[in-house]
PDB file of N, CA and C in Angstrom:
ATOM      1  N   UNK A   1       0.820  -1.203   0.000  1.00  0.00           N
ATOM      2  CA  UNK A   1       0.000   0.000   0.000  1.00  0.00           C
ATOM      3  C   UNK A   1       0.861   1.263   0.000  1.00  0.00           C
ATOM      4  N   UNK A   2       2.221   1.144   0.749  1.00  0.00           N
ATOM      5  CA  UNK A   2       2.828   1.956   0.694  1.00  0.00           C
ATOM      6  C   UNK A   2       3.300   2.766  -0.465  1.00  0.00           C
ATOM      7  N   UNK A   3       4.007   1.670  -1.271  1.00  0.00           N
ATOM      8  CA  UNK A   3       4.813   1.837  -2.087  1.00  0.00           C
ATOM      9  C   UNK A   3       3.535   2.303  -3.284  1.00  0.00           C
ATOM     10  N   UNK A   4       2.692   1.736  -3.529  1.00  0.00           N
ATOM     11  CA  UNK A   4       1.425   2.232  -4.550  1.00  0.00           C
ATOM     12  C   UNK A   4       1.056   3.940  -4.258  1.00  0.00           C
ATOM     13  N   UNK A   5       1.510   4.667  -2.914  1.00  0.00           N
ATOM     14  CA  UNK A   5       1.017   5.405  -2.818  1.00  0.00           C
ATOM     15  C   UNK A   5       2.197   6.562  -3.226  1.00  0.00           C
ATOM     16  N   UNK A   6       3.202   5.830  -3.150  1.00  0.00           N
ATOM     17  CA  UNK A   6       4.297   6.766  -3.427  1.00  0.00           C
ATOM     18  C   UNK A   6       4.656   6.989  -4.475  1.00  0.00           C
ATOM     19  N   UNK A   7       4.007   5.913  -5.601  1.00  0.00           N
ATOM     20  CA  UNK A   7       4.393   5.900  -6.865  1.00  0.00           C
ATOM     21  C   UNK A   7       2.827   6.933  -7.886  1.00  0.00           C
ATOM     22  N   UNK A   8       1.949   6.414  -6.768  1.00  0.00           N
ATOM     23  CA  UNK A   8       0.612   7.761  -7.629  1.00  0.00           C
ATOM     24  C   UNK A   8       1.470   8.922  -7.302  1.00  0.00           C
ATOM     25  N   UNK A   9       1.712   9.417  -6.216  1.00  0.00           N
ATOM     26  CA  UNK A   9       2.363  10.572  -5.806  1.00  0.00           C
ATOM     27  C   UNK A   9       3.427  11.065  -6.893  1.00  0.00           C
ATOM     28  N   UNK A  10       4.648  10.001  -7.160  1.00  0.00           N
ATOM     29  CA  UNK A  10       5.638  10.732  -8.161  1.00  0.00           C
ATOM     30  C   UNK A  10       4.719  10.703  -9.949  1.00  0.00           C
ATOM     31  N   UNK A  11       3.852   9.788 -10.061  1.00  0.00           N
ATOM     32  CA  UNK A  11       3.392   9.934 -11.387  1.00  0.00           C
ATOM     33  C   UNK A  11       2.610  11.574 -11.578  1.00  0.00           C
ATOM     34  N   UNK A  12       1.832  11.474 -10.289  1.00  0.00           N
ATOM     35  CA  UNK A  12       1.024  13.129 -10.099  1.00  0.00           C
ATOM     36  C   UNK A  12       2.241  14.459 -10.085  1.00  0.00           C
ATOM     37  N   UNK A  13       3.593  14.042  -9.567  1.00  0.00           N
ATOM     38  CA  UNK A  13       4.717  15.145  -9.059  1.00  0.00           C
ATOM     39  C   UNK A  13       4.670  15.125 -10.853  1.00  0.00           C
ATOM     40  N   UNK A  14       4.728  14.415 -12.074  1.00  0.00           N
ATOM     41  CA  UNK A  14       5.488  14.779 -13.244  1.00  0.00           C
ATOM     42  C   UNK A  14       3.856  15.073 -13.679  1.00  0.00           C
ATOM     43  N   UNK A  15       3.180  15.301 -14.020  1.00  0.00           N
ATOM     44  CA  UNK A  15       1.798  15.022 -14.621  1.00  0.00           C
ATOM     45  C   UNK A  15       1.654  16.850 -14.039  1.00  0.00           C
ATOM     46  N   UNK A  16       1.667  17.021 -13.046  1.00  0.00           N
ATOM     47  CA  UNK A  16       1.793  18.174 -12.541  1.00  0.00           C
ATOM     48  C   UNK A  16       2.521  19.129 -13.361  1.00  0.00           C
ATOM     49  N   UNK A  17       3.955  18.683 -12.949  1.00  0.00           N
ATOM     50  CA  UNK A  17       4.713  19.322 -13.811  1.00  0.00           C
ATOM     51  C   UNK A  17       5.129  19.888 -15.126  1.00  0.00           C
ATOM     52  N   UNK A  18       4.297  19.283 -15.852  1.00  0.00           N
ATOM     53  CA  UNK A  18       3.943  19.000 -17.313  1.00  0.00           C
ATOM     54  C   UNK A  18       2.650  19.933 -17.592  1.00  0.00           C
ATOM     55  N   UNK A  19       1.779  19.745 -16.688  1.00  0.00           N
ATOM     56  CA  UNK A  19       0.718  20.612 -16.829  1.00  0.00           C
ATOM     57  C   UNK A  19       0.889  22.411 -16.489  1.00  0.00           C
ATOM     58  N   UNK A  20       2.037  22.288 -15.567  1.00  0.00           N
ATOM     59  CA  UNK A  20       2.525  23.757 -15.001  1.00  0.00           C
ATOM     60  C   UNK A  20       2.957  24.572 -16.228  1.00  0.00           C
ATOM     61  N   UNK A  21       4.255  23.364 -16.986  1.00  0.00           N
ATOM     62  CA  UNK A  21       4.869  24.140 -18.223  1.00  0.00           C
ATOM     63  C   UNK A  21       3.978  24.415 -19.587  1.00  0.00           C
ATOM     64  N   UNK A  22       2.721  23.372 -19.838  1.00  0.00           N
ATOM     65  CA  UNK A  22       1.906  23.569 -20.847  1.00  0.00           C
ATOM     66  C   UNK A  22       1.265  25.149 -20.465  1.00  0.00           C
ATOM     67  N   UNK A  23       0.778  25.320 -19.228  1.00  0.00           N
ATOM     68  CA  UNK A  23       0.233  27.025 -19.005  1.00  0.00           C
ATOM     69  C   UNK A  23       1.171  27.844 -18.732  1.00  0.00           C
ATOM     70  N   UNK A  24       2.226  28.065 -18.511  1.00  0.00           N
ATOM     71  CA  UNK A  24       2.959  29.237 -18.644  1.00  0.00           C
ATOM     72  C   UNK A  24       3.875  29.370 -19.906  1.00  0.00           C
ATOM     73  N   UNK A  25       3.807  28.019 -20.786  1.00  0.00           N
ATOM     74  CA  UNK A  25       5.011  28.617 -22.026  1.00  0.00           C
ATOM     75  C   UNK A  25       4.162  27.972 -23.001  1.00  0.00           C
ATOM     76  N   UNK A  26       2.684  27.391 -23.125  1.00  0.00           N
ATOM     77  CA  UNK A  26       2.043  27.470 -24.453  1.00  0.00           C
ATOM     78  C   UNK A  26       0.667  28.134 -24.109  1.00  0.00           C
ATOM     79  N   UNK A  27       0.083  28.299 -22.899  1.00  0.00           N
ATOM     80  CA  UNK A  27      -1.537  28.635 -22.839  1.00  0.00           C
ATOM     81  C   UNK A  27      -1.128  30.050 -22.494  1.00  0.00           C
ATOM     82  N   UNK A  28      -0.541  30.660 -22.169  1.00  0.00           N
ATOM     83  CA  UNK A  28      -0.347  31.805 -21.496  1.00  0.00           C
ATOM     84  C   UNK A  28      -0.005  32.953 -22.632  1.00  0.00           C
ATOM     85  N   UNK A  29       1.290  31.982 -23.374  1.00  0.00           N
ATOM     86  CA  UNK A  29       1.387  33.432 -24.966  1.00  0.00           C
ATOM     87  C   UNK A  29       0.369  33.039 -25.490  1.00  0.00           C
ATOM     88  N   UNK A  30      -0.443  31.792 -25.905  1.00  0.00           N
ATOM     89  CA  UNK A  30      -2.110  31.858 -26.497  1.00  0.00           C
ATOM     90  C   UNK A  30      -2.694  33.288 -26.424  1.00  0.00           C
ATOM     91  N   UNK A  31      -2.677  33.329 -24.809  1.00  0.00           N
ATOM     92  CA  UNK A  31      -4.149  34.220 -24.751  1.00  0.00           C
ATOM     93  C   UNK A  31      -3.421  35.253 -24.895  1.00  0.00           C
ATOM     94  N   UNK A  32      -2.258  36.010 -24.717  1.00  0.00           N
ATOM     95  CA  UNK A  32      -1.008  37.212 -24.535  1.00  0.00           C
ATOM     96  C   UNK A  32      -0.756  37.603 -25.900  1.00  0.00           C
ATOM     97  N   UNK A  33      -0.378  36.511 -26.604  1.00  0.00           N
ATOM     98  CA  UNK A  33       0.228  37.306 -27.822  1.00  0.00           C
ATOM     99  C   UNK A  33      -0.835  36.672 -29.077  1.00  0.00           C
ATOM    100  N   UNK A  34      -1.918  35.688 -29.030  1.00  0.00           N
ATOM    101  CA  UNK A  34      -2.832  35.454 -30.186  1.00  0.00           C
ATOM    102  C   UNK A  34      -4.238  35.716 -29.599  1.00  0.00           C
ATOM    103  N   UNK A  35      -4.541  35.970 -28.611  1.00  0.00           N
ATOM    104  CA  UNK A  35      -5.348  36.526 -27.804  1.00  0.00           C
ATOM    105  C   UNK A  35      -6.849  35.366 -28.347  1.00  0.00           C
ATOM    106  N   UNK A  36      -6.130  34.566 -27.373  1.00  0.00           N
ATOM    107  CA  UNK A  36      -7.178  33.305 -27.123  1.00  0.00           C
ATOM    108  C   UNK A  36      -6.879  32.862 -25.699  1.00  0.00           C
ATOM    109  N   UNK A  37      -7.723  33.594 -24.917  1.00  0.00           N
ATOM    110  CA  UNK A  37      -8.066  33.445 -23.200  1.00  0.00           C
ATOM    111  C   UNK A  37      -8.569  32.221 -23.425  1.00  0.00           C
ATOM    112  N   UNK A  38      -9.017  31.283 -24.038  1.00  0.00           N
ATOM    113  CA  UNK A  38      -9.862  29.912 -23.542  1.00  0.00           C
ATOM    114  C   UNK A  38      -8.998  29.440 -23.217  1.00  0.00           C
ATOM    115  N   UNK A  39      -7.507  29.332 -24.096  1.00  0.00           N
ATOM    116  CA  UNK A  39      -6.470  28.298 -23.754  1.00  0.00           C
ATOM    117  C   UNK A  39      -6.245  28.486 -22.145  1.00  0.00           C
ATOM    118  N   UNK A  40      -6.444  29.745 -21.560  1.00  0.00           N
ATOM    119  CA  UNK A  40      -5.421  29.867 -20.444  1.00  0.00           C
ATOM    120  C   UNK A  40      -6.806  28.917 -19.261  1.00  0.00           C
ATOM    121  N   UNK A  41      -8.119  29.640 -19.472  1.00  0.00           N
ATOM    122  CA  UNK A  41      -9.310  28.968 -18.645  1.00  0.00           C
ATOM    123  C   UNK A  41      -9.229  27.652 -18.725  1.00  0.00           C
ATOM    124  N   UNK A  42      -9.003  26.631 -19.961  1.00  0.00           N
ATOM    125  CA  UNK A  42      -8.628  25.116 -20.120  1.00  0.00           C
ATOM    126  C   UNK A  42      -7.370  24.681 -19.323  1.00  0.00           C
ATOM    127  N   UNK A  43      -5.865  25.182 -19.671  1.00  0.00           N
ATOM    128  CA  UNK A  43      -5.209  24.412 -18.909  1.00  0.00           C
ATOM    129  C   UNK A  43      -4.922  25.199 -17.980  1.00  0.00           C
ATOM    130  N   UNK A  44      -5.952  25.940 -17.336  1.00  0.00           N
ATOM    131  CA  UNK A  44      -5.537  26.502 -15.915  1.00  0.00           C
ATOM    132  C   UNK A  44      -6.823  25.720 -15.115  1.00  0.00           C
ATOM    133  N   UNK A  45      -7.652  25.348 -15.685  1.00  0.00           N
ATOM    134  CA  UNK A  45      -8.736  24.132 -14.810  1.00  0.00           C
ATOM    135  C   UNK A  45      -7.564  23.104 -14.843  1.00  0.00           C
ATOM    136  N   UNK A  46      -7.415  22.053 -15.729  1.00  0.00           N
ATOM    137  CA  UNK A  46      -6.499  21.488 -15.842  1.00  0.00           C
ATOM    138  C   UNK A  46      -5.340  21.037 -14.679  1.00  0.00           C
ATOM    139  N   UNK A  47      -4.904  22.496 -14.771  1.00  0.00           N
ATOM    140  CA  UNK A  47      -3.524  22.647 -14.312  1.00  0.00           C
ATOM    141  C   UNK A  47      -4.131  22.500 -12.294  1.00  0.00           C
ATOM    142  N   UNK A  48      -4.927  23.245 -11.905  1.00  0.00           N
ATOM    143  CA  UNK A  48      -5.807  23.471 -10.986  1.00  0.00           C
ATOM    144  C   UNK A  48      -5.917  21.950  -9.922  1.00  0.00           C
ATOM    145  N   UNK A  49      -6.785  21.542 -10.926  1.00  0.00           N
ATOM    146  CA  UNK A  49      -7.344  20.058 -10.583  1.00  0.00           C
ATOM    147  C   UNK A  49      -6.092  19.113 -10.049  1.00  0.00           C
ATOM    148  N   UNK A  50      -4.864  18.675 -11.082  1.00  0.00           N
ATOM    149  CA  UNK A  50      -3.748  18.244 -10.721  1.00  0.00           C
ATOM    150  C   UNK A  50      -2.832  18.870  -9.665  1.00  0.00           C
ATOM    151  N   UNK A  51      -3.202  20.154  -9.400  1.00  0.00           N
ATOM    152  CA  UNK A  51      -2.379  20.502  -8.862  1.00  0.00           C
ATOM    153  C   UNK A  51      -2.737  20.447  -7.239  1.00  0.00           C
ATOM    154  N   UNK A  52      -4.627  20.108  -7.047  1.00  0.00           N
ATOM    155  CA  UNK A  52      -4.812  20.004  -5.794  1.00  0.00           C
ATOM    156  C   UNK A  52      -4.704  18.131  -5.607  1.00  0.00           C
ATOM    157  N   UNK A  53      -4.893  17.412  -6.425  1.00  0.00           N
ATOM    158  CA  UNK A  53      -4.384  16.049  -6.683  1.00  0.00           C
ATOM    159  C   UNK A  53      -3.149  15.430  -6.182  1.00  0.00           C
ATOM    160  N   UNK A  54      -2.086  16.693  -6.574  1.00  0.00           N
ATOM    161  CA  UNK A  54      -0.836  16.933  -6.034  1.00  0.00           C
ATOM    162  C   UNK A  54      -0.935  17.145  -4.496  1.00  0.00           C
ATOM    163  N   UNK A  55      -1.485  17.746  -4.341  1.00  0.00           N
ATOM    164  CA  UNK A  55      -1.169  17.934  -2.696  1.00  0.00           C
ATOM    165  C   UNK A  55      -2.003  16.903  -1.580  1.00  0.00           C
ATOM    166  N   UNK A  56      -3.165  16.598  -2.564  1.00  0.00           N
ATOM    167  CA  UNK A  56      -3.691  15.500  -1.639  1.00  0.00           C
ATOM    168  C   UNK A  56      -2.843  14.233  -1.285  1.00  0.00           C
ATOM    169  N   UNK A  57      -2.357  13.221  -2.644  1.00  0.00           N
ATOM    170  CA  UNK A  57      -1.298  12.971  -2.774  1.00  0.00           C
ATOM    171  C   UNK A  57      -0.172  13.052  -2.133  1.00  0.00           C
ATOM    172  N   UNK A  58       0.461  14.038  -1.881  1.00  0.00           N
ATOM    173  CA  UNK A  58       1.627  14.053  -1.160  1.00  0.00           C
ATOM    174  C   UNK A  58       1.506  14.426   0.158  1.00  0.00           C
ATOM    175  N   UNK A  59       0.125  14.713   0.951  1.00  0.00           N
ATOM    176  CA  UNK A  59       0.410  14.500   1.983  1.00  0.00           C
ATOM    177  C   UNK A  59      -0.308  12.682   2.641  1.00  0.00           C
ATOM    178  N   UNK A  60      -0.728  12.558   1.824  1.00  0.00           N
ATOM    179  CA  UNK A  60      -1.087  10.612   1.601  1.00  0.00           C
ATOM    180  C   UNK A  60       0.437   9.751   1.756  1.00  0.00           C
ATOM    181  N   UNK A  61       0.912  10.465   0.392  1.00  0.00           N
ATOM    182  CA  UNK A  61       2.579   9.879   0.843  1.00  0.00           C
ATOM    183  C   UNK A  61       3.332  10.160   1.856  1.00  0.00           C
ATOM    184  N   UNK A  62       3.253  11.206   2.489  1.00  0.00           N
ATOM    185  CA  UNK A  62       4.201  11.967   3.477  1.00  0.00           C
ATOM    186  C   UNK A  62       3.399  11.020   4.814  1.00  0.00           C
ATOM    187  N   UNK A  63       1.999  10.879   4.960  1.00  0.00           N
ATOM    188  CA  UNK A  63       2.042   9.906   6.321  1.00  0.00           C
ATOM    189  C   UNK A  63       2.067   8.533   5.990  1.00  0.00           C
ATOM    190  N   UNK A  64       2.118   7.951   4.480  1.00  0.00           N
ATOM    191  CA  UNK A  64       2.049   6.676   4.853  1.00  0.00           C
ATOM    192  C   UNK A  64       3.932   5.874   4.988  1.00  0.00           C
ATOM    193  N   UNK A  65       4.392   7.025   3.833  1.00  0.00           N
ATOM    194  CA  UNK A  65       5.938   6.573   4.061  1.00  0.00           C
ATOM    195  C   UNK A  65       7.120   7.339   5.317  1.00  0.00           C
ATOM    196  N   UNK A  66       5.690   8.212   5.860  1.00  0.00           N
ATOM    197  CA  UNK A  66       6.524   8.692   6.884  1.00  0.00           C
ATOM    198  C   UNK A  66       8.009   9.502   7.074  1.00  0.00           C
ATOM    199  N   UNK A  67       7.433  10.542   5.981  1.00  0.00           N
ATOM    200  CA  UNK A  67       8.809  11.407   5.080  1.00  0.00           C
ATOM    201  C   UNK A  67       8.883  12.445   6.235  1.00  0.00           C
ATOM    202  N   UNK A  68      10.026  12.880   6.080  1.00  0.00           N
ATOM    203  CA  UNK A  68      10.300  14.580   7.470  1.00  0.00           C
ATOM    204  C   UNK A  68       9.359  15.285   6.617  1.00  0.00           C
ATOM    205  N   UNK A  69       9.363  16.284   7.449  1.00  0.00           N
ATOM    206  CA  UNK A  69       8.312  17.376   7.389  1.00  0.00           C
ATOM    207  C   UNK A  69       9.111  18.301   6.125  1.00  0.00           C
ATOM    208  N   UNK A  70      10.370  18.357   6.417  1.00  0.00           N
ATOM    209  CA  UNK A  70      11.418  19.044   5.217  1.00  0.00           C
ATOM    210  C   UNK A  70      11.387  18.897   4.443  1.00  0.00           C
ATOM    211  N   UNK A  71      11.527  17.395   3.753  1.00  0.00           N
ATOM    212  CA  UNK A  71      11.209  17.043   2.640  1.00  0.00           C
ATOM    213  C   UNK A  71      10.220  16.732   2.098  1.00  0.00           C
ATOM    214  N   UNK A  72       9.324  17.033   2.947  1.00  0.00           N
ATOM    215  CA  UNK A  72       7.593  17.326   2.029  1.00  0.00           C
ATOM    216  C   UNK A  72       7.437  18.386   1.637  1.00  0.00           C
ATOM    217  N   UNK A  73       7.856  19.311   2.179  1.00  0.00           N
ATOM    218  CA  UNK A  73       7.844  21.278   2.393  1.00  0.00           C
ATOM    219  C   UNK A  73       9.018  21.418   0.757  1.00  0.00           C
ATOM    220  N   UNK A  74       9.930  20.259   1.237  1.00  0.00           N
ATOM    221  CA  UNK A  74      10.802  20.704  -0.679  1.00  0.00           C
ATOM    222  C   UNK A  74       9.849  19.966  -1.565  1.00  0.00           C
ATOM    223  N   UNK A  75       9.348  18.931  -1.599  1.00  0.00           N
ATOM    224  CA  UNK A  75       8.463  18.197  -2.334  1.00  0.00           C
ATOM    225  C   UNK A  75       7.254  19.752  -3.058  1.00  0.00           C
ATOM    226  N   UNK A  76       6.328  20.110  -2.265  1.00  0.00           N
ATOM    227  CA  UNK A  76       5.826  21.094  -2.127  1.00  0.00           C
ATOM    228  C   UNK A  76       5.951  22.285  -3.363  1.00  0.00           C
ATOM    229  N   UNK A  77       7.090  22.723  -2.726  1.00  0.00           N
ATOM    230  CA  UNK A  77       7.880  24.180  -2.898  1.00  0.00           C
ATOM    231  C   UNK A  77       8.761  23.868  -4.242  1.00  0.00           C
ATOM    232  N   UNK A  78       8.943  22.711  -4.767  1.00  0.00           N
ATOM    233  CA  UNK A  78       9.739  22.544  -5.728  1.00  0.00           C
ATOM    234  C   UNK A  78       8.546  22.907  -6.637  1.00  0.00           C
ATOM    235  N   UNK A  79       7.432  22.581  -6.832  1.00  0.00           N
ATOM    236  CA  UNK A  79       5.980  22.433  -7.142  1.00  0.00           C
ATOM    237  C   UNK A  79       5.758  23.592  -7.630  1.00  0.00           C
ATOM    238  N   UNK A  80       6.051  25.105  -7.447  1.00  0.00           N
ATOM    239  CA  UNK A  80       5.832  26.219  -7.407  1.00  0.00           C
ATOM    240  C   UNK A  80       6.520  26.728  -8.409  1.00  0.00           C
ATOM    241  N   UNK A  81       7.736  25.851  -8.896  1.00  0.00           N
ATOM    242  CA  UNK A  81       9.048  26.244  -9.411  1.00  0.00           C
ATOM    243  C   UNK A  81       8.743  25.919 -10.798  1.00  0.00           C
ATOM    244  N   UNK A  82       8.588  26.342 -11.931  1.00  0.00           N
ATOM    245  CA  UNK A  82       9.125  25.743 -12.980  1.00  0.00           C
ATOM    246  C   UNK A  82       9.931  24.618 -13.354  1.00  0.00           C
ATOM    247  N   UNK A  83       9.583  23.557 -13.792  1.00  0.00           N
ATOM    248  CA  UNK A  83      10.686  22.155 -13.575  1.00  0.00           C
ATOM    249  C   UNK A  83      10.991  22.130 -12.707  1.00  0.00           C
ATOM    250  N   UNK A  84      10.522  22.504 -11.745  1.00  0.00           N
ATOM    251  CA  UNK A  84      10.970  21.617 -10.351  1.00  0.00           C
ATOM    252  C   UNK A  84      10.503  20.471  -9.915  1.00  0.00           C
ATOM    253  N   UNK A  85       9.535  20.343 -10.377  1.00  0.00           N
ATOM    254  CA  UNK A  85       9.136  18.579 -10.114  1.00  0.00           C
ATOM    255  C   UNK A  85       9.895  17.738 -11.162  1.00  0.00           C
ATOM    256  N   UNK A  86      10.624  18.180 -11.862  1.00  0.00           N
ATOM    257  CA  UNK A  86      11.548  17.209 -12.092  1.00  0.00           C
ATOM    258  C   UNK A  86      12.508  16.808 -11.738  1.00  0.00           C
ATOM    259  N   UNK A  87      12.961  17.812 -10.957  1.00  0.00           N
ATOM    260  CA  UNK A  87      13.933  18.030  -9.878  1.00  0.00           C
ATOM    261  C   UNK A  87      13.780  16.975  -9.005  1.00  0.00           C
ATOM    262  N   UNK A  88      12.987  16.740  -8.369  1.00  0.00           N
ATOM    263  CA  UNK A  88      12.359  16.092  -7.745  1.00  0.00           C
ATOM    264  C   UNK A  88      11.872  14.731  -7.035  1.00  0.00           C
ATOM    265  N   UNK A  89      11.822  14.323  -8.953  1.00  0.00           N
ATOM    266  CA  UNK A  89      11.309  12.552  -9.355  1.00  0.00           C
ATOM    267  C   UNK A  89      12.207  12.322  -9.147  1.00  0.00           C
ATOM    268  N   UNK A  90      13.415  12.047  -9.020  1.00  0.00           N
ATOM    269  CA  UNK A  90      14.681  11.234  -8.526  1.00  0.00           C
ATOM    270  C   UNK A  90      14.060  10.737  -7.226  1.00  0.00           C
ATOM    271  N   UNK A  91      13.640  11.812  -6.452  1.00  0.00           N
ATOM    272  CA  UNK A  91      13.937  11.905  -5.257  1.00  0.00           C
ATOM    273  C   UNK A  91      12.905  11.446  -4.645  1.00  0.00           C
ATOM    274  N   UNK A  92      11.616  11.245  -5.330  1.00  0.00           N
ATOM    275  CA  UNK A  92      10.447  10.295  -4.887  1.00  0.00           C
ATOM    276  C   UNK A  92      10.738   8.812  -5.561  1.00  0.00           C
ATOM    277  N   UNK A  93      11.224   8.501  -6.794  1.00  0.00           N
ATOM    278  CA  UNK A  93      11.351   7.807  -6.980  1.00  0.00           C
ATOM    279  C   UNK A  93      12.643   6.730  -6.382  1.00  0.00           C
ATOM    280  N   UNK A  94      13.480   7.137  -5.339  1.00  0.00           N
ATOM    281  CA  UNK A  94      14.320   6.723  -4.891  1.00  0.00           C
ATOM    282  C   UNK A  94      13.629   6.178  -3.326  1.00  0.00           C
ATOM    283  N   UNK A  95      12.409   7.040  -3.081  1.00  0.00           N
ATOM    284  CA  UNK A  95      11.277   6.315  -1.599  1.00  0.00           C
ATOM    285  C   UNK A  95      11.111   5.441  -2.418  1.00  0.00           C
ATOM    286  N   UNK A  96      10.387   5.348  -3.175  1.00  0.00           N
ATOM    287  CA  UNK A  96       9.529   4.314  -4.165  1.00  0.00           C
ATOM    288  C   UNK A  96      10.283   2.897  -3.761  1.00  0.00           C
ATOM    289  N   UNK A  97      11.686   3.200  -4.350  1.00  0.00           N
ATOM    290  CA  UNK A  97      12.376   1.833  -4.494  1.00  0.00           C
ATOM    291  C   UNK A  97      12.571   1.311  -2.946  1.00  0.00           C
ATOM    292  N   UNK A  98      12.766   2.316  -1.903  1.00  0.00           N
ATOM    293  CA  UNK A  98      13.103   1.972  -0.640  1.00  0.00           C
ATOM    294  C   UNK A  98      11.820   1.442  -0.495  1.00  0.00           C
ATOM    295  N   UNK A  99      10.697   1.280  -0.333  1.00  0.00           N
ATOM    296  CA  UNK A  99       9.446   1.242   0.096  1.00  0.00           C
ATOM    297  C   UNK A  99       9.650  -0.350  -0.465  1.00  0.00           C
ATOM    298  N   UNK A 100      10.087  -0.639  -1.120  1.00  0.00           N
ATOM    299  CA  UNK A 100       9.560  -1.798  -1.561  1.00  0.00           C
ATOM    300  C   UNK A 100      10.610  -3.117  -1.231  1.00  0.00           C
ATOM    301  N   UNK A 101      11.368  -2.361  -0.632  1.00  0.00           N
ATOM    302  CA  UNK A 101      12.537  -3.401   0.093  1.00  0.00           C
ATOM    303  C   UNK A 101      12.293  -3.272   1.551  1.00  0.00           C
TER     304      UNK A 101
END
């Protein structure tokens, strides 16, 4: 159960991440420079939805694998960052493997 939960968690950390960069470097000049606001209302629901997915998620992972409080707070805060959840997936995916030994 553990390890299932840590691995939704890093699939949601990149899915996230992916959705962050689709609205700030393709939905965002949409509506800015071709002036089509739907794009930004689509992958900013989108982006929204995953992104509270994300946090449900990682605090699911943070009590079931029993992570410091620090490295949920970088988990988090990387989140905010541009590619920072890629930053990241190493670093969930390295619980992942512990979890399962």
């Amino acid at each position: 159960m553990k390890n299932s939960t840590i691995k939704n968690f890093r699939k949601i950390n990149t899915t996230e991440g992916y959705s962050y960069l689709f609205l700030l470097f393709i939905a965002m000049p949409m509506k800015y420079l071709l002036d089509i606001p739907v794009a930004v209302k689509v992958a900013g629901m989108i982006h929204g939805t995953l992104f509270i997915l994300f946090l449900v998620l990682g605090v699911m992972a943070w009590k079931k694998a029993k992570w410091s409080f620090g490295q949920t707070i970088i988990f988090f805060l990387a989140s905010l960052i541009p590619f920072g959840t890629f930053f990241t997936k190493s670093k969930i995916y390295s619980y992942e493997k512990q979890s399962i030994n």
